[in-house]
N, C-alpha and C. Protein backbone atom coordinates (compact mmCIF):
# COMPACT_ATOMS: atom_id res chain seq x y z
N UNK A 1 119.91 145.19 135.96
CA UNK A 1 120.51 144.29 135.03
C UNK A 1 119.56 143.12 134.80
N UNK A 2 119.41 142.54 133.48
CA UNK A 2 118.22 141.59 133.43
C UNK A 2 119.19 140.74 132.35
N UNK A 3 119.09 139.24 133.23
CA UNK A 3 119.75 138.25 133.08
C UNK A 3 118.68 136.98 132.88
N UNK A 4 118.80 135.92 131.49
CA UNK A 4 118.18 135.07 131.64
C UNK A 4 118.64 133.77 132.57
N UNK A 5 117.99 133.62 133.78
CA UNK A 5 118.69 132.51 134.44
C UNK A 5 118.53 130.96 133.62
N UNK A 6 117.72 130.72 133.19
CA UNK A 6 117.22 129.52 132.15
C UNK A 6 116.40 129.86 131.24
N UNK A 7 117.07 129.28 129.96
CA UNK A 7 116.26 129.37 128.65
C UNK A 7 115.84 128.22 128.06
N UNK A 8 115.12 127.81 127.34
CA UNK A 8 114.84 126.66 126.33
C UNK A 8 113.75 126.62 125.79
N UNK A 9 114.18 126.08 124.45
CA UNK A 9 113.02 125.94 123.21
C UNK A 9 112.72 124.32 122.96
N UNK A 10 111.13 124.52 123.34
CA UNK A 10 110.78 122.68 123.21
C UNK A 10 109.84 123.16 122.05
N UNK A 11 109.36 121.72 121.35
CA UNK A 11 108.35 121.55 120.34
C UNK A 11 106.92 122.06 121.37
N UNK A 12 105.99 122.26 120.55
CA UNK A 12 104.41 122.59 121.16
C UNK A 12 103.54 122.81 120.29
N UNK A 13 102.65 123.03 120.92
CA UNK A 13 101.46 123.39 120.12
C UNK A 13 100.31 123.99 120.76
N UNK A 14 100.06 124.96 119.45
CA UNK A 14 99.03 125.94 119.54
C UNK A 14 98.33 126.74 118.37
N UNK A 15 96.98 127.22 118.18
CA UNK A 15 96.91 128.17 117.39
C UNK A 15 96.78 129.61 117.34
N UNK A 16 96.96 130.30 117.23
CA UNK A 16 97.12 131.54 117.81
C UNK A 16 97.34 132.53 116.31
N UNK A 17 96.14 133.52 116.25
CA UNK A 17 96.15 134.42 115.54
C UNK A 17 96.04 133.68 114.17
N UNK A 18 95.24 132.62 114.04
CA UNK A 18 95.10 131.82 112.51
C UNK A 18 96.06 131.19 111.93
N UNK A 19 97.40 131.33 112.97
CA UNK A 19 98.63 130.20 112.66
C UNK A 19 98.90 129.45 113.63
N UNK A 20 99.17 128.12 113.01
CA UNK A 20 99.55 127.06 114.20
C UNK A 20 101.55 127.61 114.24
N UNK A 21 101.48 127.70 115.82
CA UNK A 21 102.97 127.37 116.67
C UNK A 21 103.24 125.96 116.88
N UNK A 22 104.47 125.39 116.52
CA UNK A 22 105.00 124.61 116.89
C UNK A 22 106.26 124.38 117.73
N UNK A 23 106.67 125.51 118.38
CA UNK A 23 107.71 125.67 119.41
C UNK A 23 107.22 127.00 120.25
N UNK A 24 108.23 126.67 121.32
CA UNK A 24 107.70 127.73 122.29
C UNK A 24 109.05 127.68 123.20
N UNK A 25 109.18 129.06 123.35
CA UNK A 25 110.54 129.39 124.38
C UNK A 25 110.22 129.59 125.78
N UNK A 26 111.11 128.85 126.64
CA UNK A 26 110.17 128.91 128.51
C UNK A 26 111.58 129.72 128.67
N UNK A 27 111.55 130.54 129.53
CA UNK A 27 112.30 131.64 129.91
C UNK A 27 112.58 131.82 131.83
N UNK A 28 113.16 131.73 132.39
CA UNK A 28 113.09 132.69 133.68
C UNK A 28 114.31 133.67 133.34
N UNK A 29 113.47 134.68 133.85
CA UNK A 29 114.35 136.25 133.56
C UNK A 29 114.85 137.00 135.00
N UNK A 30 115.58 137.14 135.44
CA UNK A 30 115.99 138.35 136.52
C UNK A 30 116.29 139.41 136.12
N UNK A 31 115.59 140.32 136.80
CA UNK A 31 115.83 141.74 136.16
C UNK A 31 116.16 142.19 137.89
N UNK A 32 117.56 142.93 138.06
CA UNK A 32 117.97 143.65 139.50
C UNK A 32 118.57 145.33 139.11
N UNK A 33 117.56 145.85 140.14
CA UNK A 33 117.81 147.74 140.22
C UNK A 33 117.68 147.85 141.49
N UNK A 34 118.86 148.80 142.04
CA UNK A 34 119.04 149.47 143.43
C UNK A 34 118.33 148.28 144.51
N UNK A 35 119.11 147.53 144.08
CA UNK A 35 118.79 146.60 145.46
C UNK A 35 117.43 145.84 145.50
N UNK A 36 116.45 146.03 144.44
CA UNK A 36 115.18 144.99 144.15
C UNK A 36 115.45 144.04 143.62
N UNK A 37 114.30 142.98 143.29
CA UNK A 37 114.54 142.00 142.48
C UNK A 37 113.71 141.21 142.04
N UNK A 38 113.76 141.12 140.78
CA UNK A 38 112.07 140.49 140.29
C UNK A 38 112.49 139.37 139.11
N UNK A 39 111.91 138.11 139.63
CA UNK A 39 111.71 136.82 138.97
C UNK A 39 110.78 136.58 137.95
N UNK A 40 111.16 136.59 136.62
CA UNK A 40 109.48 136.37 135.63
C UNK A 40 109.87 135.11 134.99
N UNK A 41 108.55 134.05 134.82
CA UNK A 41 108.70 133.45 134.17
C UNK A 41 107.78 133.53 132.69
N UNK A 42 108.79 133.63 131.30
CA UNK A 42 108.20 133.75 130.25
C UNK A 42 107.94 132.32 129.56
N UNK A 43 106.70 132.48 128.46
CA UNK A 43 106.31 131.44 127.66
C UNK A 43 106.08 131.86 126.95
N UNK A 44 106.83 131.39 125.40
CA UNK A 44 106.33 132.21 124.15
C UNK A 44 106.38 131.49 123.16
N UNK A 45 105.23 131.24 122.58
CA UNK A 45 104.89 130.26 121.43
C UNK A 45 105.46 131.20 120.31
N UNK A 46 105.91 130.36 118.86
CA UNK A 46 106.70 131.18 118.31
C UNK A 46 105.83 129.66 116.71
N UNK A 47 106.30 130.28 115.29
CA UNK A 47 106.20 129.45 114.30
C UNK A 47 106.79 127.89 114.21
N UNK A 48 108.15 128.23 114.07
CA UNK A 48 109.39 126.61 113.90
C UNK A 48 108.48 126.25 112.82
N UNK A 49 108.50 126.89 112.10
CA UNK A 49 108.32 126.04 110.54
C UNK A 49 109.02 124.93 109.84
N UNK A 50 110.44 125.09 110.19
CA UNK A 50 111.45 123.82 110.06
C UNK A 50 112.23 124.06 111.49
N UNK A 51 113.40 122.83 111.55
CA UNK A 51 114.62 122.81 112.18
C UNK A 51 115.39 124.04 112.66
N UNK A 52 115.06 124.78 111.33
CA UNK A 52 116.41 126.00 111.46
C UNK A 52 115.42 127.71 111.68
N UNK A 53 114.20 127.27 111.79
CA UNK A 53 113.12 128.71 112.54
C UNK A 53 113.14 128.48 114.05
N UNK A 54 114.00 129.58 114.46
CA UNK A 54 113.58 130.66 115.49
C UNK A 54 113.21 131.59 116.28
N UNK A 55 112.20 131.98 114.78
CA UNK A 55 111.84 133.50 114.77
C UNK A 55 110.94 133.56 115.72
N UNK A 56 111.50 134.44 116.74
CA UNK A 56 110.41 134.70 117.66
C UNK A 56 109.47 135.78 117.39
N UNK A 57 108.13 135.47 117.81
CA UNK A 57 107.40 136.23 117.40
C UNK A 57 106.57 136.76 118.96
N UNK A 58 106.05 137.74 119.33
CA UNK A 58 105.45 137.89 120.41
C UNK A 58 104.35 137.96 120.87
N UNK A 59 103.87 137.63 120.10
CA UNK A 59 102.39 137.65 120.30
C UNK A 59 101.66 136.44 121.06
N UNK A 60 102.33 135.75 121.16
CA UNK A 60 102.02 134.38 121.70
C UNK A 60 102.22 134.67 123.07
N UNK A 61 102.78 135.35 123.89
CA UNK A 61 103.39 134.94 125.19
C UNK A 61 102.68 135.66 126.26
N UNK A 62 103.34 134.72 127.50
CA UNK A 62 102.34 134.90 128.66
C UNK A 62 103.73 134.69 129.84
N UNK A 63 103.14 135.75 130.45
CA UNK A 63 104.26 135.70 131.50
C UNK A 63 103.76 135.76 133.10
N UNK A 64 104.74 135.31 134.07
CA UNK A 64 104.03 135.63 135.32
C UNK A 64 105.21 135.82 136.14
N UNK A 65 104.73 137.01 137.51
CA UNK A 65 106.08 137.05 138.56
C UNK A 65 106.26 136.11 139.06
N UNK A 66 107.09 136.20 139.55
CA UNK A 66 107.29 134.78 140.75
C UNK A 66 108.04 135.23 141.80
N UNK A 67 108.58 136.38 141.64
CA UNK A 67 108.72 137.03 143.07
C UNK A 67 109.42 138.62 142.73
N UNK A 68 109.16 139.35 143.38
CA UNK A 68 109.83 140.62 143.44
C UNK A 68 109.50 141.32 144.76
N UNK A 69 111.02 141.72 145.08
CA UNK A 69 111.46 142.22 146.31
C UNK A 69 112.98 142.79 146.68
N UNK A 70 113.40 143.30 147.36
CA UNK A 70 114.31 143.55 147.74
C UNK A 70 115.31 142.41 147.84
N UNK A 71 116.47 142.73 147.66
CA UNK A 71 117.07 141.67 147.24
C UNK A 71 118.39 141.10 146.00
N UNK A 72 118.98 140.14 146.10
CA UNK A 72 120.07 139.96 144.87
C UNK A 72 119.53 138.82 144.29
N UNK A 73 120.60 138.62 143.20
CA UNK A 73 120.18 137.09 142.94
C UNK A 73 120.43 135.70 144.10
N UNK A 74 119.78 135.06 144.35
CA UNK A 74 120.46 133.97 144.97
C UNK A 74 120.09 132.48 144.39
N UNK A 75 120.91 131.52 144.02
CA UNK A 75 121.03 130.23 143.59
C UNK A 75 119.70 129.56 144.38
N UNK A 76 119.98 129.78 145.68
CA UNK A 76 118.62 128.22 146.05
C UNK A 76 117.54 129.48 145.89
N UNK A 77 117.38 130.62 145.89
CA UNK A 77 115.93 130.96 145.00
C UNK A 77 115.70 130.08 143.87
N UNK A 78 116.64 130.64 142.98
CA UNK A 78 116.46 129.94 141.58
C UNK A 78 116.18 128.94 141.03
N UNK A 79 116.85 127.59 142.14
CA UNK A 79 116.71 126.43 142.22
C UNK A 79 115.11 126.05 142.60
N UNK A 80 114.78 126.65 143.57
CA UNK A 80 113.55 126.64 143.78
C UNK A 80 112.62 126.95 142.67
N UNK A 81 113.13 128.17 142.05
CA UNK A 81 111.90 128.22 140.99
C UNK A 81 112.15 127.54 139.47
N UNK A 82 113.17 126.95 139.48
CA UNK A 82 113.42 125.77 138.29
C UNK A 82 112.29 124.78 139.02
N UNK A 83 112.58 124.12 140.12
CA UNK A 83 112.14 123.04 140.42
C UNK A 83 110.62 123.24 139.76
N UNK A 84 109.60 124.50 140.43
CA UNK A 84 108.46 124.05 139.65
C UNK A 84 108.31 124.72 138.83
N UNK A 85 109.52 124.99 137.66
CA UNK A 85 108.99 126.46 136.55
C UNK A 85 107.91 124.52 135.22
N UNK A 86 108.06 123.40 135.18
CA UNK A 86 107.21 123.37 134.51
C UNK A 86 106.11 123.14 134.40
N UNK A 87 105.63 123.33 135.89
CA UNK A 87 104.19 123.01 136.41
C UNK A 87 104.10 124.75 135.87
N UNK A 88 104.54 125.83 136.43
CA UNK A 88 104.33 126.70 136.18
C UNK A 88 104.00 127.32 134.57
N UNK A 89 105.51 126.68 133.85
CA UNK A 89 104.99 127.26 132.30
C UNK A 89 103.99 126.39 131.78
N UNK A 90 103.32 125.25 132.48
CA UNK A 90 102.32 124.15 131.65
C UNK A 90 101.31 125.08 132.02
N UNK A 91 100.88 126.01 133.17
CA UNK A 91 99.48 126.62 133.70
C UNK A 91 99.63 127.67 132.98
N UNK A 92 101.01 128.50 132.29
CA UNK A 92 100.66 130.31 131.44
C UNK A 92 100.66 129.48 130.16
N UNK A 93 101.34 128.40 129.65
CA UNK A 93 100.49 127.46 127.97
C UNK A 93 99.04 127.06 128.37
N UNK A 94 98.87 126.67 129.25
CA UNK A 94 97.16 126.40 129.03
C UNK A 94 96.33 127.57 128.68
N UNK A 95 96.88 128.36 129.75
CA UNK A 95 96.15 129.55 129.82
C UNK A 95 95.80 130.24 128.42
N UNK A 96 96.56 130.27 127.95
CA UNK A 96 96.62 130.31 126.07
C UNK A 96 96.09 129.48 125.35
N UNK A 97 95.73 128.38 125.83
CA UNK A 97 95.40 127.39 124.90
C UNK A 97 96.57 126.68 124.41
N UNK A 98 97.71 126.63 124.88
CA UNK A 98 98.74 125.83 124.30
C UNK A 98 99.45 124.51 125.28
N UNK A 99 99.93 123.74 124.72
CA UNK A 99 101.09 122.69 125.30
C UNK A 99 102.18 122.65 124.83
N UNK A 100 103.09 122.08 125.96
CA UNK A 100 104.49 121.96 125.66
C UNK A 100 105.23 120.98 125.73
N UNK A 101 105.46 120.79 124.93
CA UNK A 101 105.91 118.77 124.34
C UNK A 101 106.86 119.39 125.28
N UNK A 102 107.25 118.64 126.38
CA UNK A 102 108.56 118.49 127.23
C UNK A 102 109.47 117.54 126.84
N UNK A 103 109.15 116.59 126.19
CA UNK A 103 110.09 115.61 125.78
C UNK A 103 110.96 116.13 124.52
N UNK A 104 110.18 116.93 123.69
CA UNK A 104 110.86 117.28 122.45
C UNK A 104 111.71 118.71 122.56
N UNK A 105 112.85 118.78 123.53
CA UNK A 105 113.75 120.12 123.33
C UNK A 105 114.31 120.38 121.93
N UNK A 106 114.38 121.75 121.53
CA UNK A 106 114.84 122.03 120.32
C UNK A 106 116.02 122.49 120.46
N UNK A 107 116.47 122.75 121.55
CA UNK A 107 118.14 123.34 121.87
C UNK A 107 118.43 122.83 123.21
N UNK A 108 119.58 122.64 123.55
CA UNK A 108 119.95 122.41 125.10
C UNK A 108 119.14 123.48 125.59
N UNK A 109 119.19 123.33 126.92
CA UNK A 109 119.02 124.78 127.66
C UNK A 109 120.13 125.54 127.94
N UNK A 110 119.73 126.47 128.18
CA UNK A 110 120.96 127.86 128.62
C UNK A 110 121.09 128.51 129.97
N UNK A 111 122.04 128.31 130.32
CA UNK A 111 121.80 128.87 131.96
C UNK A 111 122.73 130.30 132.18
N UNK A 112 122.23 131.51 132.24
CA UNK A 112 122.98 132.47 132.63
C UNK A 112 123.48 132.78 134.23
């Protein structure tokens, strides 16, 4: 079963593929089968041409594990990997060449 534990779309910037991104979605995902369990954190620069673009596009994104193993979900994992997911998604946006206005959220966040 693959559950987003936290979602959110901040302003950013990047160019990528001869178009500038101006938003980008930070993601942690759980995905659990027969008793494993694997933590990803996604980053995905996307257009936001106005207010009301969300079109995600995929080409932008960069992802990394952060843990997989045997195992369920558990809260102070999670907590743990909130605490440093934005040191984490600032090092897979660099890695791209991008930043992520942290101050400028484009939606609450979402917590599954």
């Amino acid at each position: 079963m693959t559950i987003n534990v936290y979602e959110q779309y901040f302003g950013a910037h990047i160019e990528w593929n001869g178009d500038e991104r101006k938003g980008v979605r930070v993601c942690l995902v759980s995905d659990s089968c027969e008793g494993n369990i694997t933590y990803t954190l996604q980053v995905n620069f996307f257009p936001h041409r106005d207010k009301e673009d969300f079109g995600i596009s995929y080409d932008a994104l960069s992802e990394k594990v952060l843990f997989q193993g045997k195992g369920r979900r558990s809260r102070k994992r999670e907590e743990a990997f909130l605490s440093t997911l934005r040191d984490e998604a600032d090092s897979l946006a660099s890695a791209l060449g991008g930043k992520i206005d942290w101050d400028d959220p484009l939606i609450e966040a979402r917590r599954g």
